[in-house]
Protein backbone atom coordinates (compact mmCIF):
# COMPACT_ATOMS: atom_id res chain seq x y z
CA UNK A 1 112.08 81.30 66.81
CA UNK A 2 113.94 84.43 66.46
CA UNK A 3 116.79 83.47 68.02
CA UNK A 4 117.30 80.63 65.68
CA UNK A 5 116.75 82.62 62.97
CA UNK A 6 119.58 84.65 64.14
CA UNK A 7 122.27 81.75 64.10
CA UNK A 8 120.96 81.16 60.14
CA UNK A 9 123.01 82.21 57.66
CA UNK A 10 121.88 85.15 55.23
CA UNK A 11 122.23 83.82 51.53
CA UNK A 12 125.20 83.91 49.66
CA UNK A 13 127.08 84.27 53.05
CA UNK A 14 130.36 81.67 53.73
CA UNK A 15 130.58 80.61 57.02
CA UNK A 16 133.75 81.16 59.21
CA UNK A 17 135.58 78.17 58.78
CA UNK A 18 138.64 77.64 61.01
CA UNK A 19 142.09 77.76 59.54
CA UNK A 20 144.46 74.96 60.15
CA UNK A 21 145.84 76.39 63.55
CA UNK A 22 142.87 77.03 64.88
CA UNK A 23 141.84 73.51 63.84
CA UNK A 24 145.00 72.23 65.68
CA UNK A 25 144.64 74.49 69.06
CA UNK A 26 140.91 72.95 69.25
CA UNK A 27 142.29 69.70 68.57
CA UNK A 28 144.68 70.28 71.73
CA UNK A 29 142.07 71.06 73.98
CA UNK A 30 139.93 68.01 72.76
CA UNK A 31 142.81 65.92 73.82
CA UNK A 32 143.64 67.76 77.21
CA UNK A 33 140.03 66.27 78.12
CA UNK A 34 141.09 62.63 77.05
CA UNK A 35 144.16 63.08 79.22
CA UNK A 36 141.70 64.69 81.78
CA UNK A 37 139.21 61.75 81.06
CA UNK A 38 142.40 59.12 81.85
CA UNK A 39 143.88 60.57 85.11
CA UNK A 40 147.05 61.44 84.03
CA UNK A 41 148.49 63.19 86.72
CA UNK A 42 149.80 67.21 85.65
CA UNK A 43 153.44 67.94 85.08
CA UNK A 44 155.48 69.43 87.30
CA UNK A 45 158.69 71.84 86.54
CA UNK A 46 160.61 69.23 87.74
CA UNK A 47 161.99 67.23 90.72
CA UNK A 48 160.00 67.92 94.04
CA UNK A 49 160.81 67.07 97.14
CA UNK A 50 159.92 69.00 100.70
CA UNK A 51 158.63 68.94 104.34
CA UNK A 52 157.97 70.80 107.02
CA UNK A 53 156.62 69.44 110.35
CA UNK A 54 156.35 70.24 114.11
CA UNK A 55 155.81 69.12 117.14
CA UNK A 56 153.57 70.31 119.91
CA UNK A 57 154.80 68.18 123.58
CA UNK A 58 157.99 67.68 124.60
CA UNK A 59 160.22 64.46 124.75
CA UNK A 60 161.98 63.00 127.85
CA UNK A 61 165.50 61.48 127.10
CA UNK A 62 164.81 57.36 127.65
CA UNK A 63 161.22 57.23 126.95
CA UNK A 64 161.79 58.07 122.84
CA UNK A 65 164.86 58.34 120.83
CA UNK A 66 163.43 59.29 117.26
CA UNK A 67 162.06 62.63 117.93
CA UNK A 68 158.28 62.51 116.16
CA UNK A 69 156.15 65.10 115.14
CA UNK A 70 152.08 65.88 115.41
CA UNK A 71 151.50 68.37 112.61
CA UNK A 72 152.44 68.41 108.80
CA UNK A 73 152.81 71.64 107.31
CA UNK A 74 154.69 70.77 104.13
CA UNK A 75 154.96 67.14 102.37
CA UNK A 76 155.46 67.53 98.80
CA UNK A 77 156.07 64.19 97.63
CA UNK A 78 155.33 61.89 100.61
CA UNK A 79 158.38 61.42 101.75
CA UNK A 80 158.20 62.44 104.91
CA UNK A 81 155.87 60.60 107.79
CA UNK A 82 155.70 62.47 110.82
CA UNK A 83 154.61 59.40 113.29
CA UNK A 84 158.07 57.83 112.67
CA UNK A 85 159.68 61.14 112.26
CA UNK A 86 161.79 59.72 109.15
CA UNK A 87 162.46 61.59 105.90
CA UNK A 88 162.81 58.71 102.78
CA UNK A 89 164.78 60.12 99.63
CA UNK A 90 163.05 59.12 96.39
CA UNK A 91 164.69 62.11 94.44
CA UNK A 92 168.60 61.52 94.27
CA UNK A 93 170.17 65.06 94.89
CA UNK A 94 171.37 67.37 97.95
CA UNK A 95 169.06 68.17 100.04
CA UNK A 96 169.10 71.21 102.97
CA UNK A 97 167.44 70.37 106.32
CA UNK A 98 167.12 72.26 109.13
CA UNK A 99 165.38 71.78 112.78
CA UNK A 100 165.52 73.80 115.92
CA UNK A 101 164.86 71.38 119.40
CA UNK A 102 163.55 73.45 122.78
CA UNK A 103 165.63 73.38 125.94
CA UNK A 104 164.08 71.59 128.54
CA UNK A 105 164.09 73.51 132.22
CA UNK A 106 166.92 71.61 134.26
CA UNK A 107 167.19 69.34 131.75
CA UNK A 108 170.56 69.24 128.90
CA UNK A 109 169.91 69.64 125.52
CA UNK A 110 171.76 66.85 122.51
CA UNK A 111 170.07 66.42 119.54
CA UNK A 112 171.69 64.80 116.21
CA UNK A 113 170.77 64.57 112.73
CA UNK A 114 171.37 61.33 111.43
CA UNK A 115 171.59 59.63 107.66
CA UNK A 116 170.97 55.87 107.41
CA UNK A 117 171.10 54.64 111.27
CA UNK A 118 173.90 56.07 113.13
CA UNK A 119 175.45 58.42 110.51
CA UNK A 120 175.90 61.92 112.89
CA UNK A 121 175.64 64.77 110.21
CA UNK A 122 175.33 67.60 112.88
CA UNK A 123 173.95 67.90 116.32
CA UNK A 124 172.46 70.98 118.59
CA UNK A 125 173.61 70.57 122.07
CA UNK A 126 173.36 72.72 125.36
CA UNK A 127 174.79 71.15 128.45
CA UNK A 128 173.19 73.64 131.04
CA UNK A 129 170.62 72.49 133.50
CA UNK A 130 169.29 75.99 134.43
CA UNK A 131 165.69 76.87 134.81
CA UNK A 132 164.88 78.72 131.89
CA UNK A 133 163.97 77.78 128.24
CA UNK A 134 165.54 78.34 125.18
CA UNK A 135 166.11 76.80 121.71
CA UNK A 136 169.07 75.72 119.62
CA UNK A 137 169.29 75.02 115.67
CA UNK A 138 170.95 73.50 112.94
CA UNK A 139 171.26 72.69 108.97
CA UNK A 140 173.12 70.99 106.85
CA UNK A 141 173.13 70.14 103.33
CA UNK A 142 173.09 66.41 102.41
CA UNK A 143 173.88 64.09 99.30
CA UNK A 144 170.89 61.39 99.41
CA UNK A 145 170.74 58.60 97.17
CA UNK A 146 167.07 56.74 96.98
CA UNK A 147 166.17 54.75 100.14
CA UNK A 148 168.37 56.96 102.09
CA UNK A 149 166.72 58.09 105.29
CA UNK A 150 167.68 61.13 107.25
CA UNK A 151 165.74 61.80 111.50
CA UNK A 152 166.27 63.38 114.42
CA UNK A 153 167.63 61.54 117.49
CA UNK A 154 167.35 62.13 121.29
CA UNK A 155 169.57 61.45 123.88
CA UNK A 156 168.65 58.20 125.23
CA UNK A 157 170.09 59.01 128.59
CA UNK A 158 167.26 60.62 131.28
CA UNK A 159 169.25 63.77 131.61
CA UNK A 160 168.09 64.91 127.93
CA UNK A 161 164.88 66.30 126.91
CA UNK A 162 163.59 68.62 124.26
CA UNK A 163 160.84 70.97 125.00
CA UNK A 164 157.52 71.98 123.26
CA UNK A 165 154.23 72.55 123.56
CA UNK A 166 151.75 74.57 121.26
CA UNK A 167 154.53 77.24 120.23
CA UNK A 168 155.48 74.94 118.95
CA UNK A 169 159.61 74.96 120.16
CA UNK A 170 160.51 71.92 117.90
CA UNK A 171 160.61 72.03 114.04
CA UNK A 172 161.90 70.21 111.38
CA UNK A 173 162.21 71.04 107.69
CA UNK A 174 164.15 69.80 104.47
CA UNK A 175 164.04 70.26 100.97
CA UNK A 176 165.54 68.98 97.56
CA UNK A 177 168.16 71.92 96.33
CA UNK A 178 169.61 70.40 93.31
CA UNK A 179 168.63 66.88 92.04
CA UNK A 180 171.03 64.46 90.63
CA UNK A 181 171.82 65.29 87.33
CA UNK A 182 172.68 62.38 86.00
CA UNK A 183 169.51 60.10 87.25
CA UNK A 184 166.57 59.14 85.40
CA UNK A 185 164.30 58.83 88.24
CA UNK A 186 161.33 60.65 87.64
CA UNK A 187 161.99 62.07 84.06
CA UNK A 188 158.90 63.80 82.44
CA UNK A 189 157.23 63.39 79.31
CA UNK A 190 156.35 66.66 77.47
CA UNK A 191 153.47 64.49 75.33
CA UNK A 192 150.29 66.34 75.85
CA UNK A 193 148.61 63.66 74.31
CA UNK A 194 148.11 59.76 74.43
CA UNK A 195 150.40 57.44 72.80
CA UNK A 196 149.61 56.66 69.44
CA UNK A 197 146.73 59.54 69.38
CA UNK A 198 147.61 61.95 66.05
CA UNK A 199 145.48 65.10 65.72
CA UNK A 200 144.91 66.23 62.28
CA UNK A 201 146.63 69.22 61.11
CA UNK A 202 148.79 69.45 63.70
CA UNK A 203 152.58 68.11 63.93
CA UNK A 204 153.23 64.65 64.52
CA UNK A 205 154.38 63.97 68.49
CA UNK A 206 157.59 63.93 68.37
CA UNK A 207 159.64 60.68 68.96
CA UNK A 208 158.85 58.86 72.47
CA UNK A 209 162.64 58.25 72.99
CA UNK A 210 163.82 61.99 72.33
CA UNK A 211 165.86 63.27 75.61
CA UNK A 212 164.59 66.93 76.00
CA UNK A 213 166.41 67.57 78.58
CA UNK A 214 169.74 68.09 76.34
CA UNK A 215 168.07 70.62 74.26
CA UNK A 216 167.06 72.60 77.44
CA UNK A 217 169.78 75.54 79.06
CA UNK A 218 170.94 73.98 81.96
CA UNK A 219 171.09 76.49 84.83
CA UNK A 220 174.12 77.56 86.70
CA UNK A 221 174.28 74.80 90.15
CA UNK A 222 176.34 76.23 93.35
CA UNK A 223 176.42 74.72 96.50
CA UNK A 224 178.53 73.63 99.57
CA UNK A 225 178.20 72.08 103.07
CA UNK A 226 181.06 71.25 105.87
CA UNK A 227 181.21 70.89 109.39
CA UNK A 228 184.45 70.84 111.60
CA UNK A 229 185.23 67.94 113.89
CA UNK A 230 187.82 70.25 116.21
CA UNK A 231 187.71 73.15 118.03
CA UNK A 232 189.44 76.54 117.32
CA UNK A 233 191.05 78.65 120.31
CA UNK A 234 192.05 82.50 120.10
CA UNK A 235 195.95 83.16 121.16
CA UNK A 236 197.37 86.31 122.01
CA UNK A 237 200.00 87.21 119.10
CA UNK A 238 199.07 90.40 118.59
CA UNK A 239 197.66 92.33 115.36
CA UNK A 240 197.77 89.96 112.19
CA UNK A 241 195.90 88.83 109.42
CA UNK A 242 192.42 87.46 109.56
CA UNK A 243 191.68 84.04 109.16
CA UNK A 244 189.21 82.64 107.43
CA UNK A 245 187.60 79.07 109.59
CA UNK A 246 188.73 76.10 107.85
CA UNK A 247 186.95 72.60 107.83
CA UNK A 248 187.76 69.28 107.60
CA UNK A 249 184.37 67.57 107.04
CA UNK A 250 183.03 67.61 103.44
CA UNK A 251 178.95 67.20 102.90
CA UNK A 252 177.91 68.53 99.51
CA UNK A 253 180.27 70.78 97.09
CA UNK A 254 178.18 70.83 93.86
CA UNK A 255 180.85 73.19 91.67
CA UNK A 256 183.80 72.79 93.95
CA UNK A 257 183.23 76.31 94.56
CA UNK A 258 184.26 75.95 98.23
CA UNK A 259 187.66 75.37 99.73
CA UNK A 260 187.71 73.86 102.77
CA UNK A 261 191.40 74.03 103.54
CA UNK A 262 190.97 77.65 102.55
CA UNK A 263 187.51 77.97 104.30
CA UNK A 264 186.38 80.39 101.79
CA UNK A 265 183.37 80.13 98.88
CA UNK A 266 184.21 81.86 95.29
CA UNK A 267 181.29 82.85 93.45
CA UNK A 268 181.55 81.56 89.62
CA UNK A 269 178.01 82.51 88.94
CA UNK A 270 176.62 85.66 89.96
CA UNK A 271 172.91 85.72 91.80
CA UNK A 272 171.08 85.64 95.41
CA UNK A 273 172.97 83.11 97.48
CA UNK A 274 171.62 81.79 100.75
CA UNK A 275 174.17 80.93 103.61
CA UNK A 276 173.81 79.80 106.70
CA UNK A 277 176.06 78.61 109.91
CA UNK A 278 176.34 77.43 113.33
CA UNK A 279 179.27 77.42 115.82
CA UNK A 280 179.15 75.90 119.14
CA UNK A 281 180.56 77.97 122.34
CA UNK A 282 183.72 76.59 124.16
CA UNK A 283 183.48 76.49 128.25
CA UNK A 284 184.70 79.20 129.72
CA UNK A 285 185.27 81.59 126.33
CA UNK A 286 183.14 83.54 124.74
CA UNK A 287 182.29 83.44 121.12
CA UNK A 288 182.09 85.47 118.47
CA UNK A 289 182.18 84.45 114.83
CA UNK A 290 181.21 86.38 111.46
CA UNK A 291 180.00 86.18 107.77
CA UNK A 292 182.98 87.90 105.82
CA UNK A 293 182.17 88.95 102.09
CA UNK A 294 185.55 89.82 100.51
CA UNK A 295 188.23 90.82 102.14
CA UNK A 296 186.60 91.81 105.25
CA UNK A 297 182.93 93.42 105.09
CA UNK A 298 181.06 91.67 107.64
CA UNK A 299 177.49 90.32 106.72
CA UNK A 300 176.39 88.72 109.65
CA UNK A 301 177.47 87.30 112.99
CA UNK A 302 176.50 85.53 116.13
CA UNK A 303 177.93 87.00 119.66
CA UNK A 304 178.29 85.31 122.99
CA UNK A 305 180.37 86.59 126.03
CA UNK A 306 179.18 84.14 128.59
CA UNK A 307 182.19 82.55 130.44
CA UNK A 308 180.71 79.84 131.72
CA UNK A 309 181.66 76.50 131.63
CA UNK A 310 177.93 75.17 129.65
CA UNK A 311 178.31 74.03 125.79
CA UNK A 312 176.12 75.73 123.50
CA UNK A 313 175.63 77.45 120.07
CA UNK A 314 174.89 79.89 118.20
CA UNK A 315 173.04 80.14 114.86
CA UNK A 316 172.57 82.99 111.61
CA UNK A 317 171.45 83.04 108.16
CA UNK A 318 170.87 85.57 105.21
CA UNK A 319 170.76 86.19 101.53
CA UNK A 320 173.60 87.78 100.24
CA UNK A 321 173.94 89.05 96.05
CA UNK A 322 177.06 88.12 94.57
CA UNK A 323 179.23 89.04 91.47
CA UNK A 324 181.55 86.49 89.85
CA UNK A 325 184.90 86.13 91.87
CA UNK A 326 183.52 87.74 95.17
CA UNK A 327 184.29 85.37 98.36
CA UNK A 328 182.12 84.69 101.05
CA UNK A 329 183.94 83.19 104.52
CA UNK A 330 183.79 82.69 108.57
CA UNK A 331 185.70 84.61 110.97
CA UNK A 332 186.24 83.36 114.57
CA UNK A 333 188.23 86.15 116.76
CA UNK A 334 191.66 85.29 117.10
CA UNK A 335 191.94 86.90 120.45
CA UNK A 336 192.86 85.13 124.05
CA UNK A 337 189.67 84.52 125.48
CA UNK A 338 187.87 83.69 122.55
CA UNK A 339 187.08 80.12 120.51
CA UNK A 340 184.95 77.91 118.77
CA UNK A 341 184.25 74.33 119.90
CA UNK A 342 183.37 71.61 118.14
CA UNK A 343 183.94 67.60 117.61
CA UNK A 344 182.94 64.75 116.10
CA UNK A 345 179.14 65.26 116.77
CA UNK A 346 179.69 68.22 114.74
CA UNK A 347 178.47 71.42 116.48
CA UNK A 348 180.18 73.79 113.85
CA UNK A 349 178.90 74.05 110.27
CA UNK A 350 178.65 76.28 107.23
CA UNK A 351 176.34 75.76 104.01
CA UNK A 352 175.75 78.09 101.37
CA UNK A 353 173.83 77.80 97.66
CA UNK A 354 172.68 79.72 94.71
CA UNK A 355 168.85 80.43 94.94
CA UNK A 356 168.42 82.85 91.93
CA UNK A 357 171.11 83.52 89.27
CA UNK A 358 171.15 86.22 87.53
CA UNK A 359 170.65 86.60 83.90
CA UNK A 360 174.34 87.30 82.85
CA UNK A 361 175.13 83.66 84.67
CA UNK A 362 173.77 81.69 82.36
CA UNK A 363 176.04 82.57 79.88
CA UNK A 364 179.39 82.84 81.52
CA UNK A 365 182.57 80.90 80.87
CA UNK A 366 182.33 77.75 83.36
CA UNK A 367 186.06 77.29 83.57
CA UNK A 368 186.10 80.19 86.45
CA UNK A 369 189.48 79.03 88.16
């Protein structure tokens, strides 16, 4: 056949023969189809952990008390089951949740986050039995160590209820931000081949016990969580100073970047930062708090001049870019007639980490007073 006679080569003509690269590259793919062959699962960049869920019917207080959810959107990892509503940590790190809870009509609103059984990390709460619907949210950033579990809880009592239906109004989300540094749980093997399997003309693998992870840059870590356990009333005194909201309660501070006697965040590596807070209204004063970059540019704030006596709150969140030194704080108007309540369910808190940093960050001097 022609074709045949094609692939023949002419007389005194070397064939291509395949230098000792080439020989090795081929010799990689031949052994990506062993690993292929043995079910090894793919790598990963790392550490994953995440969920998202939601739920589509709502939830009388007394009937359940660990709020549950119907669809999974997100579940990298498995560790999150939606018919028990429970988030497991396999990853040691901090981890960001989040979850936002409908307002039943007529009914109050008090929903906690808790770590481990009764551990209250924060709560969204609206004690006002009107009519109408609404939501609240929350988030927090959270230390976990494995086995650590983290859910939602209702108000047992029949007064509670949180509302849904196919909106959905109820949503609940978390995340692994940084993981633990100094675990081995989960470490990776960069061997793209079997043990023991040697491919000729390429490098030996390289030795099973090398740590790669010290040769690797690590990358700039920033992040911070707190809550306050008291509330914070306005006084007339007249023009002075602003204030920057302090805290008292301490979840994650990965850095020590953030003061909480101070109440303000210094940026020691510049990049995109992601904050987020919420600050529960005091009966009978109105509310209004803001995101402060530097000595006073606001970013961002939440508003609320109902004088009522009803509890509620107020949430906000955005992506700020910061340069090394700037500071990024809460202000609560000092003024009579203004105030931010909170207590030990924790109804006020503030969180903040780096997403991105930027290229000049990791290179910087760490010891950033």
């Amino acid at each position: 056949m022609k074709f045949l006679q094609i692939l023949r080569p002419a007389a005194g003509v070397t064939l291509w023969r395949p230098s000792s690269g080439v020989s090795c590259l081929l010799g990689l793919v031949t052994c990506l189809g062993c690993v292929a062959s043995l079910n090894i699962p793919p790598m990963t960049s790392g550490p994953r952990s995440a969920f998202s869920a939601t739920r589509s019917s709502s939830v009388l207080g007394g009937t359940q008390r660990v709020v549950t959810f119907d669809r999974l959107l997100v579940n990298i990892g498995d560790d999150f089951n939606p018919d028990t509503g429970g988030f497991r940590c396999r990853l040691p790190g901090a981890y960001y949740f989040s979850f936002t809870v409908g307002k039943f009509p007529k009914k109050m609103l008090s929903v906690m986050l808790v770590k481990n059984g009764m551990e209250v990390q924060a709560m969204a709460y609206d004690g006002y039995r009107n009519q109408g619907r609404k939501v609240q949210s929350q988030s927090v950033m959270v230390s976990l160590k494995p086995l650590d579990t983290v859910y939602l809880l209702l108000q047992e009592n029949p007064d509670y209820a949180i509302y849904s239906n196919v909106g959905p109004y109820i949503t609940f989300s978390g995340y692994l931000v940084y993981p633990d540094s100094t675990s081995s749980v989960g470490d990776l093997s960069n061997h793209l081949s079997p043990p023991g399997l040697h491919i000729p003309g390429c490098p030996p693998p390289i030795d099973a016990h090398y740590d790669w992870r010290r040769t690797t840059i690590e990358e700039p870590r920033s992040a911070f969580s707190v809550a306050r356990t008291s509330s914070v009333l306005g006084e007339s005194r007249g023009h002075r100073e602003r204030e920057a909201l302090t805290f008292d309660v301490e979840y994650v501070n990965i850095g020590g970047h953030f003061n909480k006697t101070s109440g303000r965040f210094t940026c020691h590596f510049p990049g995109a930062y992601f904050f987020a807070f919420t600050v529960g209204k005091h009966p009978r004063r109105a509310l209004s708090v803001k995101l402060m970059l530097g000595r006073g540019e606001v970013r961002a704030m939440v508003f609320d001049e109902d004088l009522s006596r009803r509890r509620e709150m107020q949430s906000q969140s955005l992506l700020l870019s910061l340069k090394r030194g700037d500071s990024v704080w809460l202000y609560s108007q000092q003024d009579d007639g203004y105030a931010v309540y909170s207590n030990q369910g924790r109804y006020t808190t503030f969180s903040g980490f780096l997403v991105y940093p930027y290229a000049d960050s990791m290179n910087i001097d760490r010891t950033f007073p």
